[in-house]
C-alpha atoms as a PDB file:
ATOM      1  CA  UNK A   1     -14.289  15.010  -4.208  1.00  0.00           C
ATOM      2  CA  UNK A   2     -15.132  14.060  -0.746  1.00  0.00           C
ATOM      3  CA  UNK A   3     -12.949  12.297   1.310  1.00  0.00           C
ATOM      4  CA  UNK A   4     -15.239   9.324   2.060  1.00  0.00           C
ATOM      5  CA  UNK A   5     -15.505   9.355  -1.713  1.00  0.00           C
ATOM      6  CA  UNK A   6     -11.913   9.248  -2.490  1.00  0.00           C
ATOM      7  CA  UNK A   7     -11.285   6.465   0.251  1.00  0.00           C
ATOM      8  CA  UNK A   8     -13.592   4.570  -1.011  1.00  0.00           C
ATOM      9  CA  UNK A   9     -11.905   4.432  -4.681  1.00  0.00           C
ATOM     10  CA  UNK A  10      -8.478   4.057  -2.797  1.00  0.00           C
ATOM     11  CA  UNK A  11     -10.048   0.410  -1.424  1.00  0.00           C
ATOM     12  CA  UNK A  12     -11.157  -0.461  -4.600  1.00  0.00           C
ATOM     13  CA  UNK A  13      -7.668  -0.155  -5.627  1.00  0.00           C
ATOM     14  CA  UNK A  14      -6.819  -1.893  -2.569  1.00  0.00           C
ATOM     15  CA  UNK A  15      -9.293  -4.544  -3.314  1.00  0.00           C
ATOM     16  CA  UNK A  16      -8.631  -4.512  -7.081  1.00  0.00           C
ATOM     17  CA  UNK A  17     -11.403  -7.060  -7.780  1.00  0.00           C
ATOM     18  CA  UNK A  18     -14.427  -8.219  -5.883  1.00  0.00           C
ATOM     19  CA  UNK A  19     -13.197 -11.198  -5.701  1.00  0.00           C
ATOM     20  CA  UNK A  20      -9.836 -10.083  -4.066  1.00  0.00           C
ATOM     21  CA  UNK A  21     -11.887  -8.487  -1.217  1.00  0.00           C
ATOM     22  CA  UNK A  22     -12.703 -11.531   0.301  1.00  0.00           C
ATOM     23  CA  UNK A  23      -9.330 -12.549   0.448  1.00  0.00           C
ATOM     24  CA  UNK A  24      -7.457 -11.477   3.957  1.00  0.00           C
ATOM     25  CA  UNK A  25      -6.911  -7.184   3.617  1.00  0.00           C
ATOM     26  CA  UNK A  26      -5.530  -5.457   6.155  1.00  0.00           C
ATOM     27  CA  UNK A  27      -6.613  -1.875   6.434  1.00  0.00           C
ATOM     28  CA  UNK A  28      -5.423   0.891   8.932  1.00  0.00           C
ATOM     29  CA  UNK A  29      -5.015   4.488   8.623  1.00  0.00           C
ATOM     30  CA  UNK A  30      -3.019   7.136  10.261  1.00  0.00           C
ATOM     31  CA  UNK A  31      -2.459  10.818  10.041  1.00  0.00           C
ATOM     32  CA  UNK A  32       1.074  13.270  10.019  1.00  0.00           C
ATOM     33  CA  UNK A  33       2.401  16.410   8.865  1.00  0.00           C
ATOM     34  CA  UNK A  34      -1.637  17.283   7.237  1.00  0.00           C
ATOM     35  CA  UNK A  35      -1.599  14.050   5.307  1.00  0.00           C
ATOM     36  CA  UNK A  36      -3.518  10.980   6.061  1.00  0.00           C
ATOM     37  CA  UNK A  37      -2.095   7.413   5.117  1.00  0.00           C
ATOM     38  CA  UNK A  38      -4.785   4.376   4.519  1.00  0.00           C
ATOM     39  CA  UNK A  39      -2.511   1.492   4.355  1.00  0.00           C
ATOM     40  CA  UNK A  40      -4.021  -1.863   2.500  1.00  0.00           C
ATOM     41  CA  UNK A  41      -2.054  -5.230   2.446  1.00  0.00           C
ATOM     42  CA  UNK A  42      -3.308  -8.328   0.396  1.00  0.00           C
ATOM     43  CA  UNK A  43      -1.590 -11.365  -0.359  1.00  0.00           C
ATOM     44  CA  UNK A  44       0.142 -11.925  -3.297  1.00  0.00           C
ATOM     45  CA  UNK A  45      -1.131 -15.121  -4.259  1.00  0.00           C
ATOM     46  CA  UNK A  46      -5.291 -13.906  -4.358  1.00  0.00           C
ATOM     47  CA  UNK A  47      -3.520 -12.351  -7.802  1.00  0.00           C
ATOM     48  CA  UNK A  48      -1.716 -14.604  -9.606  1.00  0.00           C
ATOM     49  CA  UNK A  49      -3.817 -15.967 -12.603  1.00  0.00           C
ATOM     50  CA  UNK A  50      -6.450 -12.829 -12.363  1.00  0.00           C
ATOM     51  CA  UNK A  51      -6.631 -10.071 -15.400  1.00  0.00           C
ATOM     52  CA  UNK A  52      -5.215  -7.833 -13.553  1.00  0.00           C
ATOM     53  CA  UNK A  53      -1.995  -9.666 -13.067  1.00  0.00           C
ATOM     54  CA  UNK A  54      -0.634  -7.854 -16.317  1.00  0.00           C
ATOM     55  CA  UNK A  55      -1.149  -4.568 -14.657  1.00  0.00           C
ATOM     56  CA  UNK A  56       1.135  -5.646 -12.208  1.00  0.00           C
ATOM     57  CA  UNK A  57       3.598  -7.276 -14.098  1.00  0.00           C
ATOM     58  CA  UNK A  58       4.275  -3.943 -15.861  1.00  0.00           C
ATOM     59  CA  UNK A  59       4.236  -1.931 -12.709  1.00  0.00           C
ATOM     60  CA  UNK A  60       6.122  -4.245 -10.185  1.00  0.00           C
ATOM     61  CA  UNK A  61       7.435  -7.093 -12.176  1.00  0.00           C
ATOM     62  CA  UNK A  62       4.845  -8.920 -11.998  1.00  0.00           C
ATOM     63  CA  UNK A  63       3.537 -11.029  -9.019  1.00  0.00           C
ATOM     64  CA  UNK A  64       6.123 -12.652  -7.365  1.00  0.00           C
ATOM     65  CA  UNK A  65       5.619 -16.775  -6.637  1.00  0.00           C
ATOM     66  CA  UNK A  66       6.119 -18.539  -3.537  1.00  0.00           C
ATOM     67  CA  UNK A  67       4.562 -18.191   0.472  1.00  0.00           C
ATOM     68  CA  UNK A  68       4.265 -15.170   1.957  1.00  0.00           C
ATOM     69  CA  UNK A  69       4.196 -12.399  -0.329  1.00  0.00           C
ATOM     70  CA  UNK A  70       2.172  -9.492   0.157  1.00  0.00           C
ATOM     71  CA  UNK A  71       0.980  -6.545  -2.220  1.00  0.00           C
ATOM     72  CA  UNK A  72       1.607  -3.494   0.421  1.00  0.00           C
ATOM     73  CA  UNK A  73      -0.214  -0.726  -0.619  1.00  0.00           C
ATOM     74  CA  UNK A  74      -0.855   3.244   0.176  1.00  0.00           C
ATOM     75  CA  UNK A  75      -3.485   5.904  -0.579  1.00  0.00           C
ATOM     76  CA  UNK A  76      -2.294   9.043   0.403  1.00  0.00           C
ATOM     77  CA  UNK A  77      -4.658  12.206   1.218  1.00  0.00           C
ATOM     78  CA  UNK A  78      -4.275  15.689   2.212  1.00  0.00           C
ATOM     79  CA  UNK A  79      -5.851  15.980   5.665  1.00  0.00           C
ATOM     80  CA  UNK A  80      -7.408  19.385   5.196  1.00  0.00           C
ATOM     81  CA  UNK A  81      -8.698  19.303   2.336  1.00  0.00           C
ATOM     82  CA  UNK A  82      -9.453  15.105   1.541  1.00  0.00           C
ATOM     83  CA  UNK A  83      -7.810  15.603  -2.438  1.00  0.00           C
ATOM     84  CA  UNK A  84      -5.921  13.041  -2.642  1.00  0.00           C
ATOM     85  CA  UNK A  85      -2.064  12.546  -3.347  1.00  0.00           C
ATOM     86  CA  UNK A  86      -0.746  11.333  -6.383  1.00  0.00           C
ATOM     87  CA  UNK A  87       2.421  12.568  -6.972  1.00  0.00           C
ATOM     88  CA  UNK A  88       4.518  11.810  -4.124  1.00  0.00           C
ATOM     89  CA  UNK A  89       7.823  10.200  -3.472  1.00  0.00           C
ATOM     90  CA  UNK A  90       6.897   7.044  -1.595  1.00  0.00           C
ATOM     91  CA  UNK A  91       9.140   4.673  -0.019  1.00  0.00           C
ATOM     92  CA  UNK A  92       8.479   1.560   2.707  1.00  0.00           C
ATOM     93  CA  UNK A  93      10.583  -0.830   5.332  1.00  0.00           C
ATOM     94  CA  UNK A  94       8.995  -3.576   6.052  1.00  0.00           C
ATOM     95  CA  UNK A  95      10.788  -5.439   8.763  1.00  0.00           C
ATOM     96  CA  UNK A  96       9.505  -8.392  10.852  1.00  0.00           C
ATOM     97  CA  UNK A  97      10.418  -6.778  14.546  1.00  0.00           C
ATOM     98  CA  UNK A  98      14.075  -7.712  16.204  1.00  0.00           C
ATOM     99  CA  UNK A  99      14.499 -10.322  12.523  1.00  0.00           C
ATOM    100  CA  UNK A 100      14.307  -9.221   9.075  1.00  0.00           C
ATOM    101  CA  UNK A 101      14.180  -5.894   7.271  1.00  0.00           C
ATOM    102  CA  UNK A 102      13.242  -5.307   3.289  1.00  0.00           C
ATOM    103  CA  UNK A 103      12.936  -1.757   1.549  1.00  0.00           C
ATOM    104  CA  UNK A 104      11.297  -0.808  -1.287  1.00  0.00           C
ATOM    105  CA  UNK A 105       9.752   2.155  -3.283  1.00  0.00           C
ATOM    106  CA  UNK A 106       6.292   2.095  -3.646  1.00  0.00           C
ATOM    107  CA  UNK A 107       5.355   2.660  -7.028  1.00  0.00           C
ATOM    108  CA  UNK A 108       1.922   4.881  -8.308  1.00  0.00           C
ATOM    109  CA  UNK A 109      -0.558   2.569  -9.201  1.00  0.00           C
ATOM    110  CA  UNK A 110      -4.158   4.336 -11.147  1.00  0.00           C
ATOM    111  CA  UNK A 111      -7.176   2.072 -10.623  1.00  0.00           C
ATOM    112  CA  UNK A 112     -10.906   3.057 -10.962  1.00  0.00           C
ATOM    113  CA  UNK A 113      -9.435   7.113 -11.203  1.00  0.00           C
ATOM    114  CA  UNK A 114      -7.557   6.592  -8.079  1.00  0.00           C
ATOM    115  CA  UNK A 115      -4.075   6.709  -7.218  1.00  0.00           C
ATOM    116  CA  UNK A 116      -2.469   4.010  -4.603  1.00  0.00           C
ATOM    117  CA  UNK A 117       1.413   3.513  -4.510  1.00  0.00           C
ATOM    118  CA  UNK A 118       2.271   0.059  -4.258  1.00  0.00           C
ATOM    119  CA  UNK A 119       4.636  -2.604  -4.254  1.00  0.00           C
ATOM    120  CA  UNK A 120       5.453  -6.634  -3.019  1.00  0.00           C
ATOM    121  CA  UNK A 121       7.259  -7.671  -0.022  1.00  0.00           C
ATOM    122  CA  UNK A 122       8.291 -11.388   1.800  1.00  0.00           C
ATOM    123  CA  UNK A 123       5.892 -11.159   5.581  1.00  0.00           C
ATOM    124  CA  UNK A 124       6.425 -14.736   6.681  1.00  0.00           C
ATOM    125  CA  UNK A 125       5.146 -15.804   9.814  1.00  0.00           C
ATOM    126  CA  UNK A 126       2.456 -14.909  12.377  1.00  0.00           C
ATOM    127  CA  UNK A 127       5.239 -12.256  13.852  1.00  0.00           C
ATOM    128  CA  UNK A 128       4.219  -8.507  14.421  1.00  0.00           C
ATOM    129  CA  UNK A 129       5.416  -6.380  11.007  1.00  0.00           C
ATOM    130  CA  UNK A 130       6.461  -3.163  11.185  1.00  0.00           C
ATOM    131  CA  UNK A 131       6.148  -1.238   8.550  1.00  0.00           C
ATOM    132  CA  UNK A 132       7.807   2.260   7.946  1.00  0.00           C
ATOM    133  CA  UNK A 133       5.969   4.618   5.054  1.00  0.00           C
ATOM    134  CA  UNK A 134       8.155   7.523   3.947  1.00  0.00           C
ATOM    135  CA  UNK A 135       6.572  10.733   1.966  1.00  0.00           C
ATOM    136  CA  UNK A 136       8.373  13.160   0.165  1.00  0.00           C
ATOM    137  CA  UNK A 137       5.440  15.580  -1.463  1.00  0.00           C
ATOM    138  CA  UNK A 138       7.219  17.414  -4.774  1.00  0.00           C
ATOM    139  CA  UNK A 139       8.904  20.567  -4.082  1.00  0.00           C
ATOM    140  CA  UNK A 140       9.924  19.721  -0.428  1.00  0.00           C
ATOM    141  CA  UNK A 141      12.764  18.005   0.975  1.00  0.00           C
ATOM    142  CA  UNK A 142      10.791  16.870   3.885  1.00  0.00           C
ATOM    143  CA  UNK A 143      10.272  13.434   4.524  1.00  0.00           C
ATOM    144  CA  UNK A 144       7.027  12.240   6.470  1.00  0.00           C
ATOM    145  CA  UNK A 145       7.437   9.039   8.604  1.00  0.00           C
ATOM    146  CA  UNK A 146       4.761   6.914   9.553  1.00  0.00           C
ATOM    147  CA  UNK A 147       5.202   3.485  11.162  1.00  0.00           C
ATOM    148  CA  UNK A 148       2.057   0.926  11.521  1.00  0.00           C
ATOM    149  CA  UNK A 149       2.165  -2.323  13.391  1.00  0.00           C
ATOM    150  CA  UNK A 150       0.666  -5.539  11.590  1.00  0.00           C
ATOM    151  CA  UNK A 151       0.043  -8.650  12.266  1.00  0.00           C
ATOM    152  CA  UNK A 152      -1.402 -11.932  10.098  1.00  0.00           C
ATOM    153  CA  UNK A 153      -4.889 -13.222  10.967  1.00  0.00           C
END
């Protein structure tokens, strides 16, 4: 598959629903080490109450309740060649700068034949989030780092 092709089924994973899309998504890419990162962040609450909220309970524990939670997501393709991913090691820090820090791995997530790795993480505020994506491909003991800034509409 093409690379345009497999980003866009990564964003429809990202987006999950049509619905969803409307809802605030970040979206930013980057490239390291031959790989290239897409990097999707919704909030939590556009998916409480939706079908897919079982999906999620199963995969992440469900969708967690309160303010400023936020489904941080990653799509992960070979830079070369544009194949994507999907069996990586995936971890991320998500850490409001100079304040707070959470870490979590990102678990696989399959949607529409694509693979994103996923999970949910507290981003209160309007601060600047940075947030830290680690890759371990299988079979190496090399760990890619990639850091993205973000920052609430």
């Amino acid at each position: 598959m093409k690379l345009d092709t497999l980003k866009l089924l990564a964003w429809v994973a990202f987006a999950l629903v049509p619905s969803v899309a409307f809802a605030h998504i970040a979206n930013e890419n980057q490239s390291a080490a031959g790989l290239t990162v897409e990097l999707g962040i919704v909030p939590a609450d556009t998916l409480r109450g939706r079908p897919e909220e079982e999906a999620l309970r199963k995969m992440h524990g469900g969708v967690p309740s309160g303010k400023s939670m936020y489904h941080v997501m990653v799509a992960i393709f070979d830079a070369k060649t544009g194949r994507q991913v999907t069996d990586a090691l995936v971890r991320a820090r998500v850490e409001e700068v100079g304040l707070t820090r959470e870490e979590k791995a990102l678990e696989p997530m399959q949607v529409a034949d694509a693979v994103t790795y996923g999970n949910f993480f507290r981003m209160a505020g309007s601060a600047t989030f940075r947030i830290t994506v680690q890759i371990r491909l299988p079979g190496t003991t090399r760990m890619t780092e990639l850091q993205f800034e973000h920052r609430h509409p």
